[in-house]
Structures are given as structure tokens and as C-alpha cells.
N, C-alpha and C. Protein backbone atom coordinates (compact mmCIF):
# COMPACT_ATOMS: atom_id res chain seq x y z
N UNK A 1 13.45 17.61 -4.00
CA UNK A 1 12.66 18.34 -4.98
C UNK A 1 11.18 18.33 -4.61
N UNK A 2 10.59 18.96 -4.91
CA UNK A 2 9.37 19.20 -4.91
C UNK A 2 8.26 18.61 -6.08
N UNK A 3 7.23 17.72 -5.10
CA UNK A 3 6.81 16.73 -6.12
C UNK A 3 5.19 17.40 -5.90
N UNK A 4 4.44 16.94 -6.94
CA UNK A 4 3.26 16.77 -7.42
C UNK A 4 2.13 16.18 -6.36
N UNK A 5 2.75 15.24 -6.27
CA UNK A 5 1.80 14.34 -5.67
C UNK A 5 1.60 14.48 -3.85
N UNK A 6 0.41 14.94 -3.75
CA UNK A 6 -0.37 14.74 -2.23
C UNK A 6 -1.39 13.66 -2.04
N UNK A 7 -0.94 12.82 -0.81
CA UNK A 7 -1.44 11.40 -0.57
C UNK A 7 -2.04 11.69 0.62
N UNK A 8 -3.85 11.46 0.53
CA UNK A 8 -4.29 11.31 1.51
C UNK A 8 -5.27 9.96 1.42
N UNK A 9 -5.01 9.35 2.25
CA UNK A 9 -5.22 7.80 2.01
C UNK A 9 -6.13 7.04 4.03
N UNK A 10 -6.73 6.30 3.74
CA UNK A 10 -7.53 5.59 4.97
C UNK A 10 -7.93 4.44 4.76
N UNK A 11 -7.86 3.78 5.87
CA UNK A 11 -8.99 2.70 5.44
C UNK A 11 -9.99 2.22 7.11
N UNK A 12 -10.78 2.28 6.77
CA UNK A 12 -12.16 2.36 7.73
C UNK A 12 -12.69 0.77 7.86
N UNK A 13 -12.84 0.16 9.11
CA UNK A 13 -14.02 -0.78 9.39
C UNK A 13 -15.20 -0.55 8.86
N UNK A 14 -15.73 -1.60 8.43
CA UNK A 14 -17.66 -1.54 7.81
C UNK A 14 -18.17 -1.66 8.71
N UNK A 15 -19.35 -1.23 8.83
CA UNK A 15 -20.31 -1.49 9.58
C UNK A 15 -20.49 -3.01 9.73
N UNK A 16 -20.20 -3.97 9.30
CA UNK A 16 -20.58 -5.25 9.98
C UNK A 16 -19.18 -5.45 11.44
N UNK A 17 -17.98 -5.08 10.61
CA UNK A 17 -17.05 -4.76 11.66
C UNK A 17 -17.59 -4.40 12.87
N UNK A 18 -18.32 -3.31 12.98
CA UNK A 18 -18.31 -2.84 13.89
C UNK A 18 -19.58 -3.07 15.06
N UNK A 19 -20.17 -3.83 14.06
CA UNK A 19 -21.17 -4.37 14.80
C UNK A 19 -20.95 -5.97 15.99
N UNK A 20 -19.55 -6.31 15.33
CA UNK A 20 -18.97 -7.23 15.93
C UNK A 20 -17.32 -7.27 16.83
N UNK A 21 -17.69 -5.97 16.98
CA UNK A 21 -16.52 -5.29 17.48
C UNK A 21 -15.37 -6.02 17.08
N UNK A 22 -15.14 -5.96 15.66
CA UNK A 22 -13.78 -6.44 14.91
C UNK A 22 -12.42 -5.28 14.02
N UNK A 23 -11.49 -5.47 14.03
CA UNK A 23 -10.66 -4.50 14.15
C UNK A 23 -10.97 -4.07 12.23
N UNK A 24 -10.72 -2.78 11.91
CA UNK A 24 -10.17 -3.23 10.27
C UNK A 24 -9.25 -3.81 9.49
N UNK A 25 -9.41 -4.58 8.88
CA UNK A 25 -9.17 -5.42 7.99
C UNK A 25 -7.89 -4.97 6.58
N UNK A 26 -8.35 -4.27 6.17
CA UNK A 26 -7.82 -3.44 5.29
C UNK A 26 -6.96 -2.56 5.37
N UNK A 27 -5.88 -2.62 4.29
CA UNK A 27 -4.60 -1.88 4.71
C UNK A 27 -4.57 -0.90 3.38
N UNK A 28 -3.66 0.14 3.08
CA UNK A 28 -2.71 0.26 2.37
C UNK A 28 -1.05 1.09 2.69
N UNK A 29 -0.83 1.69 1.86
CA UNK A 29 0.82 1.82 1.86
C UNK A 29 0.64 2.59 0.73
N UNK A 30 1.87 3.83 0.90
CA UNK A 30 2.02 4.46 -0.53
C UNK A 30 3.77 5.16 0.12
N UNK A 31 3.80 5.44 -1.14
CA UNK A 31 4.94 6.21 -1.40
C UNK A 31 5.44 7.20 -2.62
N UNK A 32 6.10 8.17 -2.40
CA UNK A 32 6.74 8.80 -3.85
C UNK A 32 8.06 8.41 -3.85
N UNK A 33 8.51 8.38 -5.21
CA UNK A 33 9.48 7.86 -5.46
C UNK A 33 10.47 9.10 -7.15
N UNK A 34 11.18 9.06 -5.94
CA UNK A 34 12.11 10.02 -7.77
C UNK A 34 12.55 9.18 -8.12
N UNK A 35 12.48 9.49 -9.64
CA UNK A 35 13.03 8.18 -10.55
C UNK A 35 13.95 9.19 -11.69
N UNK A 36 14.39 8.72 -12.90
CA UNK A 36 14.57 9.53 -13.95
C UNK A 36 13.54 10.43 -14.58
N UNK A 37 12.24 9.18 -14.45
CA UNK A 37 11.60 10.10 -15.08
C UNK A 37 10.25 11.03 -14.45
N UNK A 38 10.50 11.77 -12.85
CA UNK A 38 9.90 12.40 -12.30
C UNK A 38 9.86 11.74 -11.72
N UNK A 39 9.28 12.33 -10.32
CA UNK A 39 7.83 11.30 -9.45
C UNK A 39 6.99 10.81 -9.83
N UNK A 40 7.34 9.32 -8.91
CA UNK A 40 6.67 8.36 -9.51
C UNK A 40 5.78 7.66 -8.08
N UNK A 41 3.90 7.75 -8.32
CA UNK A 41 3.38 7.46 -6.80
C UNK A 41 3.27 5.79 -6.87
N UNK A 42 3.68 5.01 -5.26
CA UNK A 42 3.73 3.76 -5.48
C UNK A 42 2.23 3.61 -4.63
N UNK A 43 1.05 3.38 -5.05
CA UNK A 43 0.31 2.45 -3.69
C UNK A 43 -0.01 1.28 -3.94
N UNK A 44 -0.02 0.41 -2.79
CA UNK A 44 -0.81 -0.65 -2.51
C UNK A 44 -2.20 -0.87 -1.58
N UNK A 45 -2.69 -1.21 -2.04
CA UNK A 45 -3.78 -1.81 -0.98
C UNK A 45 -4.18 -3.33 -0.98
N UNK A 46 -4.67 -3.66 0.33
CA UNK A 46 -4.64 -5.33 0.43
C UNK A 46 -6.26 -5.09 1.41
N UNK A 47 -7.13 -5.95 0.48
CA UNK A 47 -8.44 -6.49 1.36
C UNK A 47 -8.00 -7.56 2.16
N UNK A 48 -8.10 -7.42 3.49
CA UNK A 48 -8.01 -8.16 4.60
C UNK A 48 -8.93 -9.16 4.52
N UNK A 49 -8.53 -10.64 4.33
CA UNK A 49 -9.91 -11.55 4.66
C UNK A 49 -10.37 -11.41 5.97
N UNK A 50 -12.00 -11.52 6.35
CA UNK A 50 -12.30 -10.76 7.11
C UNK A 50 -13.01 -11.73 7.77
N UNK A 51 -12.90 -13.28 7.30
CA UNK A 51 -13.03 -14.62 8.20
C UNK A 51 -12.05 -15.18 8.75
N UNK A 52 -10.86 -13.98 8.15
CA UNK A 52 -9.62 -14.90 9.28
C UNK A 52 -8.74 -14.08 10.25
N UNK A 53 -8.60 -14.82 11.04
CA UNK A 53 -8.44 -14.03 12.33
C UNK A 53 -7.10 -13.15 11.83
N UNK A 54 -6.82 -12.12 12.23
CA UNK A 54 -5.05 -10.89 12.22
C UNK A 54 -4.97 -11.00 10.79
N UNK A 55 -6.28 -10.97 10.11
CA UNK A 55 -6.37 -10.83 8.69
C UNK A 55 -5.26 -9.42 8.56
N UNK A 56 -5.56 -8.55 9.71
CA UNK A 56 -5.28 -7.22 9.06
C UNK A 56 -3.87 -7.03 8.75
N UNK A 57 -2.84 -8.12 10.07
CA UNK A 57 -2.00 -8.18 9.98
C UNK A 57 -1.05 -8.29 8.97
N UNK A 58 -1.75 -9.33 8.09
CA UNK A 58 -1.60 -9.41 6.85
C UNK A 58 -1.46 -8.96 5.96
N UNK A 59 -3.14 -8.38 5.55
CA UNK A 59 -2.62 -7.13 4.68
C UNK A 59 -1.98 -5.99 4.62
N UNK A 60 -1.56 -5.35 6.23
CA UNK A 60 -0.65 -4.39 6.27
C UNK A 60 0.55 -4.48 5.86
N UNK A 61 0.99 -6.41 6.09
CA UNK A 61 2.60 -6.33 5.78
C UNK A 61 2.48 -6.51 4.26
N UNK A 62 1.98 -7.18 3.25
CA UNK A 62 1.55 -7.21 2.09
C UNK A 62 1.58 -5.75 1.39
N UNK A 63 1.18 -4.56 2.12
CA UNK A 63 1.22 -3.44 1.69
C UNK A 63 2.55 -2.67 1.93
N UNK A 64 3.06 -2.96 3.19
CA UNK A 64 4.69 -2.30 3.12
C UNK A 64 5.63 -2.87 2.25
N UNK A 65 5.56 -4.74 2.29
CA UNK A 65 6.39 -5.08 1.30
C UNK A 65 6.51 -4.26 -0.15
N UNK A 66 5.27 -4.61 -0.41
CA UNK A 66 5.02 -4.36 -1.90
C UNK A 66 5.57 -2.63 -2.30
N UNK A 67 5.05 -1.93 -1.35
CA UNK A 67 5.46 -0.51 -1.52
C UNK A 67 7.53 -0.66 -1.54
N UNK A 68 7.89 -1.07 -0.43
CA UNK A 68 9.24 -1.03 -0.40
C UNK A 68 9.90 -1.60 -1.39
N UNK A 69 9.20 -3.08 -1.73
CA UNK A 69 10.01 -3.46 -3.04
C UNK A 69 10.20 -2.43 -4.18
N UNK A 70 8.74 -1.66 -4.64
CA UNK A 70 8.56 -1.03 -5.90
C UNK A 70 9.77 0.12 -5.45
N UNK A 71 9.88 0.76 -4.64
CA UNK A 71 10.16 1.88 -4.70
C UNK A 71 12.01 1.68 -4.72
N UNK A 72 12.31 0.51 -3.63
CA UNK A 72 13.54 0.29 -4.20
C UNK A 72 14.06 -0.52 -5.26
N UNK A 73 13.22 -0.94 -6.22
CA UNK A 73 13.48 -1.35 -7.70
C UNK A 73 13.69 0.03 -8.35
N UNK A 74 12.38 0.96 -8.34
CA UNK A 74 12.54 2.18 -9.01
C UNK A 74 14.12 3.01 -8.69
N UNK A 75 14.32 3.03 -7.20
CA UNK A 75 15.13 3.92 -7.17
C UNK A 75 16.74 3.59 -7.61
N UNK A 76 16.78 2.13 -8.15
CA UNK A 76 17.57 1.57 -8.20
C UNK A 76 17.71 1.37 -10.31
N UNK A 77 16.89 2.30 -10.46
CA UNK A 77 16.54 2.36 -12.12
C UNK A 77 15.67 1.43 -12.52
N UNK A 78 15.02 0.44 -11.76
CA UNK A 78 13.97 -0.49 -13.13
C UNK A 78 12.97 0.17 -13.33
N UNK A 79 12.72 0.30 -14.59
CA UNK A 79 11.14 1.05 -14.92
C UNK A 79 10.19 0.69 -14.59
N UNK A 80 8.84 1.21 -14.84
CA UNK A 80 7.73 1.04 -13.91
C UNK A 80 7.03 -0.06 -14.82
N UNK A 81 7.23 -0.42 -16.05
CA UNK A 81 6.68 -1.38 -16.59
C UNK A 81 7.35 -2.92 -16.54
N UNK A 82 9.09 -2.80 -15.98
CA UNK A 82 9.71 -3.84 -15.52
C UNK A 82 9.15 -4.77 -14.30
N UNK A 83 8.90 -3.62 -13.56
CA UNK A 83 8.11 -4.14 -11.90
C UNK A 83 7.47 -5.69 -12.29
N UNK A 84 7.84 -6.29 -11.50
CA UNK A 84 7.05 -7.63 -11.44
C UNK A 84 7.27 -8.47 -9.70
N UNK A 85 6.55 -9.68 -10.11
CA UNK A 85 6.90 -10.19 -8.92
C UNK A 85 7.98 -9.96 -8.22
């Protein structure tokens, strides 16, 4: 079906990054999801600590989890106010 929602999403090094030739930090993740009750948009985003080393690593997987969990809870019927840990 044809959904609503257009996702255009980034995430950019700061200028201190780049002044220290360090990778970005910062992730996110999204998804649509049909549910019963329409499309439903999942994102996450995760600030990369940016004193620790493959910070980014981190928050990227932090952002797929989280997206994959939500979306296969949703698609699996739990409502969006059930979502929890």
C-alpha cells in the first residue's frame, strides 16, 4: 500500500570531528511499518559518545535494534503505546 510517510534522514560529523579527523558518531534508523491502524513511522537515533573510541559503532547497532524490535512488535499486533523495553 501506499504510505504517507517520506524519510529523509542524516547524520553529519561536527566540526570538532573534523578538525580531528574523527569518524561520525551519530546514528539513526527508521522504518514504516503497517499496522491495523495505518502506517506507523519507527525512528531511532543514538548520540555516539564521542570520547569513546567505535562510539559510532554503537550507536548504529542501538539504532537497528531498536528500529527492528519496534517494527516487529508492531507487525506482530502490539500497539504503539505497549512498546517498551
Amino acid at each position: 500500500p501506499l504510505t504517507m510517510w517520506r524519510v529523509l534522514a542524516q547524520s553529519v560529523a561536527g566540526t570538532s570531528h573534523a578538525a580531528r579527523n574523527a569518524p561520525c558518531q551519530d546514528a539513526h534508523a527508521t522504518a514504516v511499518v503497517e499496522t491495523a491502524d495505518g502506517p506507523t513511522l519507527v525512528i531511532a537515533v543514538a548520540d555516539g559518545a564521542g570520547s569513546a573510541q567505535f562510539s559510532e559503532f554503537g550507536a548504529a547497532a542501538a539504532c537497528r535494534v531498536l528500529v527492528r524490535e519496534a517494527r516487529d512488535g508492531l507487525a506482530a499486533g502490539v500497539a504503539v503505546g505497549a512498546l517498551s523495553r
